[in-house]
PDB file of N, CA and C in Angstrom:
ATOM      1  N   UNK A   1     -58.674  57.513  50.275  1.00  0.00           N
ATOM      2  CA  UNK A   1     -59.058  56.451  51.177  1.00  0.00           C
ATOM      3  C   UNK A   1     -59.197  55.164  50.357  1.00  0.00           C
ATOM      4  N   UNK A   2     -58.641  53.947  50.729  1.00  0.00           N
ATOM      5  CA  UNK A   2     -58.139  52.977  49.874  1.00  0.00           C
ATOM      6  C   UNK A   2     -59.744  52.343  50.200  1.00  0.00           C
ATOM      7  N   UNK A   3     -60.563  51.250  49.143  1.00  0.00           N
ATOM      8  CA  UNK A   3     -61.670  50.456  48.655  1.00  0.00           C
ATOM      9  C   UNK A   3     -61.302  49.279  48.790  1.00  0.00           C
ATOM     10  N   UNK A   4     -62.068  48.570  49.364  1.00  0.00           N
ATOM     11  CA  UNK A   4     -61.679  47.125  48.906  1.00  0.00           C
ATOM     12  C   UNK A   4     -62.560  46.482  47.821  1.00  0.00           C
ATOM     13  N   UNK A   5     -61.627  45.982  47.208  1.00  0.00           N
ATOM     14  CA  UNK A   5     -61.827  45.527  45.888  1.00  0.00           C
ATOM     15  C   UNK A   5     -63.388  44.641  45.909  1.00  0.00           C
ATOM     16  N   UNK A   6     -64.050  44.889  44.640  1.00  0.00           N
ATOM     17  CA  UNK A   6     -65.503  43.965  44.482  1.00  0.00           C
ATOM     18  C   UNK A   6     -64.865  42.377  44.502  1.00  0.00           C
ATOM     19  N   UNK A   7     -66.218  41.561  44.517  1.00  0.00           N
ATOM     20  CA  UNK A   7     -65.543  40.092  44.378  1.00  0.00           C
ATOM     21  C   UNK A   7     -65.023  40.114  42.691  1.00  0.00           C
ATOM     22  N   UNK A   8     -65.294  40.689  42.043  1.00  0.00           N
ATOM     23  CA  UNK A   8     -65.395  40.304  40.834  1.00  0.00           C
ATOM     24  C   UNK A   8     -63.541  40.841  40.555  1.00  0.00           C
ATOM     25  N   UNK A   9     -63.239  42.016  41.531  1.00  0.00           N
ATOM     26  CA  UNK A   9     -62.177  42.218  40.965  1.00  0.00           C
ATOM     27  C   UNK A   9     -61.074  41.917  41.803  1.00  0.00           C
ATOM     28  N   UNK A  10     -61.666  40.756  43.123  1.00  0.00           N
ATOM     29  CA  UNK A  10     -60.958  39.842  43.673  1.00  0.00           C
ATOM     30  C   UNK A  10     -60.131  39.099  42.813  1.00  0.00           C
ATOM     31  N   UNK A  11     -61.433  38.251  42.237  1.00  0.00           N
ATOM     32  CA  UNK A  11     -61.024  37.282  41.193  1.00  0.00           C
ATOM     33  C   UNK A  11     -60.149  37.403  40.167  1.00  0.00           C
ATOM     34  N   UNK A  12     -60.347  38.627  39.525  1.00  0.00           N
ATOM     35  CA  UNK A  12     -59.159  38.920  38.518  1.00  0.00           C
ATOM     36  C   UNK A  12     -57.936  39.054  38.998  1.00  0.00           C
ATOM     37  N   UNK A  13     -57.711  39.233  39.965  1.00  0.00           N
ATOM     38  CA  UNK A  13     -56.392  39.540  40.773  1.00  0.00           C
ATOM     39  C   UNK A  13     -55.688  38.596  41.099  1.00  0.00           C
ATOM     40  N   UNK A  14     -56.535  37.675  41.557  1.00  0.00           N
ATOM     41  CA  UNK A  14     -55.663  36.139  41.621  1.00  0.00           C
ATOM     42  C   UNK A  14     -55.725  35.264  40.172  1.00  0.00           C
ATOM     43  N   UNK A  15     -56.667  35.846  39.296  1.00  0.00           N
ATOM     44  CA  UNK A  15     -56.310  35.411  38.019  1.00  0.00           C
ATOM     45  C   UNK A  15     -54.933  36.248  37.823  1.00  0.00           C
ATOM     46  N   UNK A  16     -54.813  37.708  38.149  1.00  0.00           N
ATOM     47  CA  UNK A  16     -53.654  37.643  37.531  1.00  0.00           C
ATOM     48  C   UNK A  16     -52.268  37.161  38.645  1.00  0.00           C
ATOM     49  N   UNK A  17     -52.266  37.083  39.536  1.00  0.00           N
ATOM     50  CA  UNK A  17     -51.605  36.132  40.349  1.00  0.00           C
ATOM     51  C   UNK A  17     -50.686  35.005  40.201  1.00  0.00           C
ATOM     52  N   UNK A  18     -51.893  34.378  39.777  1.00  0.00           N
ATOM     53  CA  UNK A  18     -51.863  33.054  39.123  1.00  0.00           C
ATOM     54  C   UNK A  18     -50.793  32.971  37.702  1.00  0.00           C
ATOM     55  N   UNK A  19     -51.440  33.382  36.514  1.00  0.00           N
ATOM     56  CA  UNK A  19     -51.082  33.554  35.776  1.00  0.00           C
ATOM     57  C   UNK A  19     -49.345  34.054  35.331  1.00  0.00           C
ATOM     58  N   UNK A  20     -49.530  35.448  36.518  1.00  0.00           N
ATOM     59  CA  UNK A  20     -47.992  35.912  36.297  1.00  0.00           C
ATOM     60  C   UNK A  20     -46.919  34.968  36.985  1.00  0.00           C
ATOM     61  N   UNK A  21     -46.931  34.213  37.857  1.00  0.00           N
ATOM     62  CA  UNK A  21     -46.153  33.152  38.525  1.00  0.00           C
ATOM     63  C   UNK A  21     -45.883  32.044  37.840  1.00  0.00           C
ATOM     64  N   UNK A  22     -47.107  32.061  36.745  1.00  0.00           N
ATOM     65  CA  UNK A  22     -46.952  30.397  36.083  1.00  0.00           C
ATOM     66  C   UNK A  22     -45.727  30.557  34.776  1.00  0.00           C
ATOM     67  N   UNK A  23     -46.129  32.101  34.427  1.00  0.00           N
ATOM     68  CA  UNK A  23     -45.363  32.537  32.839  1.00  0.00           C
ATOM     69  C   UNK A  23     -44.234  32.732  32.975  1.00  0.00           C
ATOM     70  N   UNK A  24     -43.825  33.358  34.299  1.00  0.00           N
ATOM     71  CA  UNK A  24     -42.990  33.628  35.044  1.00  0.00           C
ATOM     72  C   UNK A  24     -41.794  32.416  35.247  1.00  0.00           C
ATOM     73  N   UNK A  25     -42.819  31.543  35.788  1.00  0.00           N
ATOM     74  CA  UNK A  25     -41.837  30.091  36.179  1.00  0.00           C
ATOM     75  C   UNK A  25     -41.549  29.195  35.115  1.00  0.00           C
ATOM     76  N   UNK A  26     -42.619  29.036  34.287  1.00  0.00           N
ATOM     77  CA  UNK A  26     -42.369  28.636  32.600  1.00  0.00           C
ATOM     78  C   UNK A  26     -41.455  29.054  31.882  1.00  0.00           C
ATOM     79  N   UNK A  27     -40.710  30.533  31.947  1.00  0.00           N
ATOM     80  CA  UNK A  27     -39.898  30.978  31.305  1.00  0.00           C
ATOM     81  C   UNK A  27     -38.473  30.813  31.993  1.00  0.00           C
ATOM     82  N   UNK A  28     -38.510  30.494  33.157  1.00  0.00           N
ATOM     83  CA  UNK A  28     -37.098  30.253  34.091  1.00  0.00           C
ATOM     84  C   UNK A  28     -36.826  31.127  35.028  1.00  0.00           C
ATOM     85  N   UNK A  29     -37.511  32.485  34.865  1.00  0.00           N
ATOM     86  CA  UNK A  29     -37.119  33.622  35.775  1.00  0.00           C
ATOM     87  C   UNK A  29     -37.562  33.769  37.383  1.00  0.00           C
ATOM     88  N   UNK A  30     -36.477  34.436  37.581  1.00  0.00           N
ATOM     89  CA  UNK A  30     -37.071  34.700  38.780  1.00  0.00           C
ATOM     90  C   UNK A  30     -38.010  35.773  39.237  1.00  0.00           C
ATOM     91  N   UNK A  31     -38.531  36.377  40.198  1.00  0.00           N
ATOM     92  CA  UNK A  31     -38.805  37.270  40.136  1.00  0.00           C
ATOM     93  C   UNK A  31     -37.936  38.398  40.615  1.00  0.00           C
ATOM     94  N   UNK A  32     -37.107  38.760  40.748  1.00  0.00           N
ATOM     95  CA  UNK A  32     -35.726  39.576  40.358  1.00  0.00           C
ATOM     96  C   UNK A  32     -35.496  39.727  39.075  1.00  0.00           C
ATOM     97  N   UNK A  33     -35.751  38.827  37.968  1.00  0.00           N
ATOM     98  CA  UNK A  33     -35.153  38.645  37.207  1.00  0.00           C
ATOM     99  C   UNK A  33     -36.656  39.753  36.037  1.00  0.00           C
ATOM    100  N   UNK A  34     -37.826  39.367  36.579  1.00  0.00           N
ATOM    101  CA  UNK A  34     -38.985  39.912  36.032  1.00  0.00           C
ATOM    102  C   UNK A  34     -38.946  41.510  36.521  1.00  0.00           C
ATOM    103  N   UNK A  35     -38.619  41.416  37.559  1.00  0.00           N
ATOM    104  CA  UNK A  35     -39.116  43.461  37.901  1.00  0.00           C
ATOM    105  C   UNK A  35     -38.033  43.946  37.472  1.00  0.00           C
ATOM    106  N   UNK A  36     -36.906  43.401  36.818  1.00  0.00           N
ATOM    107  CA  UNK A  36     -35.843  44.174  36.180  1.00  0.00           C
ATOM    108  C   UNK A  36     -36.225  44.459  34.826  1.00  0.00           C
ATOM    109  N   UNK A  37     -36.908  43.024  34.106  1.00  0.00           N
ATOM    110  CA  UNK A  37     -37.593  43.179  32.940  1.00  0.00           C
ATOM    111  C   UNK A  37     -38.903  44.501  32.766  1.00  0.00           C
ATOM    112  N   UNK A  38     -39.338  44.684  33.763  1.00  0.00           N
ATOM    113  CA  UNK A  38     -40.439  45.157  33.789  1.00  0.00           C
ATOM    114  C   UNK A  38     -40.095  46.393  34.462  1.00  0.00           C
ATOM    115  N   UNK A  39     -39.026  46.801  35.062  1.00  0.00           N
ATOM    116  CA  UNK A  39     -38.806  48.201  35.557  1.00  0.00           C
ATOM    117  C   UNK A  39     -39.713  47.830  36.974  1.00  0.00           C
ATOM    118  N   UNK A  40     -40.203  47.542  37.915  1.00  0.00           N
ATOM    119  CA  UNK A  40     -40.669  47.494  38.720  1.00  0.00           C
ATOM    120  C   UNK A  40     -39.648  47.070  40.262  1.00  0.00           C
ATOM    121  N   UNK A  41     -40.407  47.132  41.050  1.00  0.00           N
ATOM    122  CA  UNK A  41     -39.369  46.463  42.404  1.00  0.00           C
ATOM    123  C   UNK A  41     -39.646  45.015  42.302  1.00  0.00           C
ATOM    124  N   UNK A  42     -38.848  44.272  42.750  1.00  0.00           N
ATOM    125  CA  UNK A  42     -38.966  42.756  43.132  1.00  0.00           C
ATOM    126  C   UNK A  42     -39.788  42.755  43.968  1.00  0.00           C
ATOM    127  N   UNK A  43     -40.284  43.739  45.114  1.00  0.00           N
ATOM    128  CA  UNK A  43     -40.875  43.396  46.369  1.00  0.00           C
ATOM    129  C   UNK A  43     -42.573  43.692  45.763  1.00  0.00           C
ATOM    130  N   UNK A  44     -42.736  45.016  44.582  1.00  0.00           N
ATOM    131  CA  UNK A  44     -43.614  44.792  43.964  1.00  0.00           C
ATOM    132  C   UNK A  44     -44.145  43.278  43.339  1.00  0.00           C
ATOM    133  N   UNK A  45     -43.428  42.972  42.607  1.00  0.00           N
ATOM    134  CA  UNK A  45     -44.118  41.416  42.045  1.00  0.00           C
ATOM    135  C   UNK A  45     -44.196  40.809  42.796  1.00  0.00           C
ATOM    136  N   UNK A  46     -43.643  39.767  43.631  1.00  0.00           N
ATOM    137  CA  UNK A  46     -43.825  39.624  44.930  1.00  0.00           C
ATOM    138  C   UNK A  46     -45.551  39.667  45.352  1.00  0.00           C
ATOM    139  N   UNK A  47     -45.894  40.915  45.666  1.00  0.00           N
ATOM    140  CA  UNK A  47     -47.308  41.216  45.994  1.00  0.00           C
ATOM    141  C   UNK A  47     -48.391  40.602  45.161  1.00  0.00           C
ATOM    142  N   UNK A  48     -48.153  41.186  43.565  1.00  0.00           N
ATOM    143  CA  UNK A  48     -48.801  40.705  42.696  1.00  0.00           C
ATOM    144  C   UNK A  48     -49.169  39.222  42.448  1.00  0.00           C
ATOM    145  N   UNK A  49     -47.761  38.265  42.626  1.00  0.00           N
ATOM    146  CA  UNK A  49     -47.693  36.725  42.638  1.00  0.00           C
ATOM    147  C   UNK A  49     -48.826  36.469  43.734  1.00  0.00           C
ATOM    148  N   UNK A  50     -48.973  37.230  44.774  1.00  0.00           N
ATOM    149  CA  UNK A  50     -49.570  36.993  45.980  1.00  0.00           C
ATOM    150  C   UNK A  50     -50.781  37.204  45.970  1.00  0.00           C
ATOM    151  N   UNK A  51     -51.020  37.819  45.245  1.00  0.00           N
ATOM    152  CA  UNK A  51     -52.908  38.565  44.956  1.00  0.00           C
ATOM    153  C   UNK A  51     -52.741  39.476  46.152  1.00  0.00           C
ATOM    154  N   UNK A  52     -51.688  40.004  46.381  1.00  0.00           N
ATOM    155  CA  UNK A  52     -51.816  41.197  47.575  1.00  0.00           C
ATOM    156  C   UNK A  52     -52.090  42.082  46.759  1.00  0.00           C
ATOM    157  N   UNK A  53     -52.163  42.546  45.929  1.00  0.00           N
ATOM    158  CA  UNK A  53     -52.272  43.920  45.511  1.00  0.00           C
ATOM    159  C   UNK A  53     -53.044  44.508  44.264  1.00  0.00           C
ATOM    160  N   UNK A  54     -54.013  45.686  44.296  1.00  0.00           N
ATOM    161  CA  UNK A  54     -54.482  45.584  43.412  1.00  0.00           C
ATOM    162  C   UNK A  54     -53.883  46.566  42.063  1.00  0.00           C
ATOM    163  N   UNK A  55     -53.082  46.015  41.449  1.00  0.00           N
ATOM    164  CA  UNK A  55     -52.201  46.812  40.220  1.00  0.00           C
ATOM    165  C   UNK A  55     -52.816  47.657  39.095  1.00  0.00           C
ATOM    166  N   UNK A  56     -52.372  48.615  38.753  1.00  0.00           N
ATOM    167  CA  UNK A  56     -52.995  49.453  37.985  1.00  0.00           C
ATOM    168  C   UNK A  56     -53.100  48.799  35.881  1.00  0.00           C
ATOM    169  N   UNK A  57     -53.693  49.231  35.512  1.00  0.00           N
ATOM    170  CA  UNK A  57     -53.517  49.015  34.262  1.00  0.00           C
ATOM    171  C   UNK A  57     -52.013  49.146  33.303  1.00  0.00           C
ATOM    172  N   UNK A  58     -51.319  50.521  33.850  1.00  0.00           N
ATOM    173  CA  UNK A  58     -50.212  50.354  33.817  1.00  0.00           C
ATOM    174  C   UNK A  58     -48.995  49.375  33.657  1.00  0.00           C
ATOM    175  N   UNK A  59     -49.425  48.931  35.198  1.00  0.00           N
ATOM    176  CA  UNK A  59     -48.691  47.690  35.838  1.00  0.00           C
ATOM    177  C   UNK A  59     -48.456  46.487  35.013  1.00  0.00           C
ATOM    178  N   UNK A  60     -49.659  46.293  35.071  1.00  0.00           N
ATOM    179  CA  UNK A  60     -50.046  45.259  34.231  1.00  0.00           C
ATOM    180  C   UNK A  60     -49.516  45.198  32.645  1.00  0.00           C
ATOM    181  N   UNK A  61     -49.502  46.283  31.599  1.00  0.00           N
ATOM    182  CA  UNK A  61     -48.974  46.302  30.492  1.00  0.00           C
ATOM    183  C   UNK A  61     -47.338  46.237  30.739  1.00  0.00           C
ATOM    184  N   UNK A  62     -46.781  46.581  32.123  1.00  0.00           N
ATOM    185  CA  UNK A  62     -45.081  46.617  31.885  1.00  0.00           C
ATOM    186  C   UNK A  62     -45.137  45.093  32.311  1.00  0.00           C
ATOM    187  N   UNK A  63     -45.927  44.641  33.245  1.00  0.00           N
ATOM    188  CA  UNK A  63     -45.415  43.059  33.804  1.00  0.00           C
ATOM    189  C   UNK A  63     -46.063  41.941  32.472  1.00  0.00           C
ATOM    190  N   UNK A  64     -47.181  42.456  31.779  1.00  0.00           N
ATOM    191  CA  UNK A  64     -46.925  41.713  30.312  1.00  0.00           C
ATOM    192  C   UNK A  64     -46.107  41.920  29.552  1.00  0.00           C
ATOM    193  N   UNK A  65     -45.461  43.005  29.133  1.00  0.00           N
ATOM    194  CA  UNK A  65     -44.485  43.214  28.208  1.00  0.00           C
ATOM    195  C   UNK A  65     -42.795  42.422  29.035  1.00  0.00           C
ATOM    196  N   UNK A  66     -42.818  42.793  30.271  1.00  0.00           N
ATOM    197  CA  UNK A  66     -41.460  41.924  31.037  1.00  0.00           C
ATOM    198  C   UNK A  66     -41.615  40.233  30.681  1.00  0.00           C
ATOM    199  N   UNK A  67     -42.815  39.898  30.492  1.00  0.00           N
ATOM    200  CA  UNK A  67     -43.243  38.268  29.788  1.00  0.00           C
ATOM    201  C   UNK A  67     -43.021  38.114  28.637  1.00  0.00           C
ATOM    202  N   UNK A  68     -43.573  38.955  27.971  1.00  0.00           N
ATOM    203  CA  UNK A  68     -43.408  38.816  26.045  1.00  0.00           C
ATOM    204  C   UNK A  68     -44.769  38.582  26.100  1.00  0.00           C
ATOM    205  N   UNK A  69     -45.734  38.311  26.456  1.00  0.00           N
ATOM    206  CA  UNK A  69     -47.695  38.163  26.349  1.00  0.00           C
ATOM    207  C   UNK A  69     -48.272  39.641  26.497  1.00  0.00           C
ATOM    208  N   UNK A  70     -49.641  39.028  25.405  1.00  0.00           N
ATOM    209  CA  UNK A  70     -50.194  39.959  25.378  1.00  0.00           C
ATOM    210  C   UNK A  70     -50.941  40.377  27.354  1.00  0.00           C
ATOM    211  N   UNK A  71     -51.323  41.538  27.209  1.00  0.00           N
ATOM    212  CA  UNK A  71     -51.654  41.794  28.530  1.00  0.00           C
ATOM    213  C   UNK A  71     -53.058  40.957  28.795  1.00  0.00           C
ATOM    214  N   UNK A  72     -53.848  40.489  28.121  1.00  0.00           N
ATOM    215  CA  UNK A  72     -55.089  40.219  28.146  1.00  0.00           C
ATOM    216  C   UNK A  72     -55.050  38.615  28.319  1.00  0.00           C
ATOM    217  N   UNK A  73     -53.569  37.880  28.456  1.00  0.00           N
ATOM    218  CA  UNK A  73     -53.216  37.140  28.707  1.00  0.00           C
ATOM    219  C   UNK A  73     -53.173  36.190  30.398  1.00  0.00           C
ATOM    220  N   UNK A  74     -52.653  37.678  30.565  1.00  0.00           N
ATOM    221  CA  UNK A  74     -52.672  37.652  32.364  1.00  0.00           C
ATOM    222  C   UNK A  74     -54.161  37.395  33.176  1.00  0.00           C
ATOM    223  N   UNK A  75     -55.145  37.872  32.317  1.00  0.00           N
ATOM    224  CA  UNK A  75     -56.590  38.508  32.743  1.00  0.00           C
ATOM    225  C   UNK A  75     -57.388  36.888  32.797  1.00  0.00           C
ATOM    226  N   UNK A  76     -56.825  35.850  32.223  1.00  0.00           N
ATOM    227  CA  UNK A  76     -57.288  34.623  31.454  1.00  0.00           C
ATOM    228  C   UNK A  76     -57.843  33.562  33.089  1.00  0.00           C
ATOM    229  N   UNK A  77     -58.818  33.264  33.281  1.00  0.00           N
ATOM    230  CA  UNK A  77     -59.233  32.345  34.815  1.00  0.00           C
ATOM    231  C   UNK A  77     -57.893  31.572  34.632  1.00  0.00           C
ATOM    232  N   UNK A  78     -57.497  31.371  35.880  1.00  0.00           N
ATOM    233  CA  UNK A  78     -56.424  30.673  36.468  1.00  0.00           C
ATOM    234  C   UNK A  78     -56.744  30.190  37.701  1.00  0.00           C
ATOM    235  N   UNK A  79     -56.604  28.716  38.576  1.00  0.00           N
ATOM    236  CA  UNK A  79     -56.588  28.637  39.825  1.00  0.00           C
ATOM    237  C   UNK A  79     -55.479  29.328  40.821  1.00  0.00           C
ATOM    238  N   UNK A  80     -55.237  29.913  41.549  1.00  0.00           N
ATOM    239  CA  UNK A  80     -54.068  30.005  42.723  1.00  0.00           C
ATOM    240  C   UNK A  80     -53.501  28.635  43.183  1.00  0.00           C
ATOM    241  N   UNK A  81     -52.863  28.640  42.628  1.00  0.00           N
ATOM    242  CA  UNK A  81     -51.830  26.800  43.476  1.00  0.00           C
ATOM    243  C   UNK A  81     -51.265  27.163  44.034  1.00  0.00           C
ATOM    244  N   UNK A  82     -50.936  26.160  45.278  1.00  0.00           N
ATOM    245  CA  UNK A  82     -49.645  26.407  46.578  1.00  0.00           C
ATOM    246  C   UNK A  82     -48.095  27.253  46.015  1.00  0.00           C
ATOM    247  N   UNK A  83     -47.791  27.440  46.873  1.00  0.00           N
ATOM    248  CA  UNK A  83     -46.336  28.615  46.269  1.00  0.00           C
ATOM    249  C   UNK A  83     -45.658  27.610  47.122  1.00  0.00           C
ATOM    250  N   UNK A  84     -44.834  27.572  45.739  1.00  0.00           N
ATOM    251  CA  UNK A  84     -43.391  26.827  46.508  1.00  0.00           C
ATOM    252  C   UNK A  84     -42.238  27.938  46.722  1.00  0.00           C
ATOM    253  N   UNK A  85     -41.548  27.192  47.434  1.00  0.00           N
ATOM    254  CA  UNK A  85     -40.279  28.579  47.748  1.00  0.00           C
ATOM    255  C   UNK A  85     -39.036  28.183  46.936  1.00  0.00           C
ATOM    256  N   UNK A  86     -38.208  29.280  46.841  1.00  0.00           N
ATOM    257  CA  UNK A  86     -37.249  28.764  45.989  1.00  0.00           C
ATOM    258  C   UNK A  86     -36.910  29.391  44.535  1.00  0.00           C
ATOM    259  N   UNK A  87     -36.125  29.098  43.908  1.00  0.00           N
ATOM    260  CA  UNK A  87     -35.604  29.222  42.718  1.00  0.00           C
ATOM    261  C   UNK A  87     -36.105  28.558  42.219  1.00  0.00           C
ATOM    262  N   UNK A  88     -36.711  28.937  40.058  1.00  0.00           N
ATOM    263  CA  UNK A  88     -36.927  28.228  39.577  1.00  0.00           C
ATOM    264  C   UNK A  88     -36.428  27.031  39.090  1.00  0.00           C
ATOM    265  N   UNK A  89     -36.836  25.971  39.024  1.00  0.00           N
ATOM    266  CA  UNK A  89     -35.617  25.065  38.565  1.00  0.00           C
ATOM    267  C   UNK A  89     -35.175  25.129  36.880  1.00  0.00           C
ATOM    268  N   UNK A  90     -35.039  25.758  36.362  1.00  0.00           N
ATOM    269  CA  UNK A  90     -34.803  26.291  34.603  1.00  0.00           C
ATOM    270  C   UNK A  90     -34.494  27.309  34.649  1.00  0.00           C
ATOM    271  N   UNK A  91     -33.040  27.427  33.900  1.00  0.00           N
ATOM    272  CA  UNK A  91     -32.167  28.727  34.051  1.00  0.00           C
ATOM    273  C   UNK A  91     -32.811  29.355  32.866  1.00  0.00           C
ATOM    274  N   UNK A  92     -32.949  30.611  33.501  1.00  0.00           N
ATOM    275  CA  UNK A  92     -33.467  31.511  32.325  1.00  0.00           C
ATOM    276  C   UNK A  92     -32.285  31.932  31.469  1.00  0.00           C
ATOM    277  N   UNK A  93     -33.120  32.353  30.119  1.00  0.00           N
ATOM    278  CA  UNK A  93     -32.657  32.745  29.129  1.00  0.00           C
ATOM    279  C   UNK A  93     -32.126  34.110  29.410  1.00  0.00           C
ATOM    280  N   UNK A  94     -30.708  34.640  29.001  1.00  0.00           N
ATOM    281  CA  UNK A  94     -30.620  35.754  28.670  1.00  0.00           C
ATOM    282  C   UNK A  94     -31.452  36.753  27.764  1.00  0.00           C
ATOM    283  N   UNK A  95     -32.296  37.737  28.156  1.00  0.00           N
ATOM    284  CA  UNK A  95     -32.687  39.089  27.301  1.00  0.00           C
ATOM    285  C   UNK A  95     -32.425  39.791  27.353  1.00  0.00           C
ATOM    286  N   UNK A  96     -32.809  40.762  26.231  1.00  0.00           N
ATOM    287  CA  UNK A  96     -32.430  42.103  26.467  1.00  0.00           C
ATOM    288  C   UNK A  96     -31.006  42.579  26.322  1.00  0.00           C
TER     289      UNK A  96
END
């Protein structure tokens, strides 16, 4: 039977939200371009960008390692800013 999350681990969630969208968009990628990095679904990150979801520890070490940051990175206070739609405007780098 699913919990809803404390405030406290509200907050981390849109810290990591936050965070993964910004590193994300800083680096050029899309998010297609991240759940491939990260082995995950696109429709997964997606959620995460969204603070829909509350991700496991797991999660979290493949969607830091799909960044190149440490995981404790993601965890860091961040505000939630408006989501724009769209493609990033900076072509990502080839990896991998």
């Amino acid at each position: 039977m699913p919990t809803t999350p404390s405030p406290r681990a509200k907050r981390l969630i849109v810290y990591v939200a936050s965070n993964v969208r910004r590193l994300r968009l800083a680096q050029g990628l899309t998010q297609e371009d991240l759940a491939e990095y990260c082995g995950l679904d696109p429709a997964y990150i997606a959620r995460v960008e969204r603070g829909a979801t509350n991700l496991t520890v797991g999660s979290l070490g493949e969607i830091a390692d799909g960044l190149d940051v440490p995981p404790g990175r993601l965890l860091r206070p961040a505000p939630m800013h408006s989501i724009q739609r769209g493609r990033p405007k900076t072509k990502a780098k080839k990896r991998r």
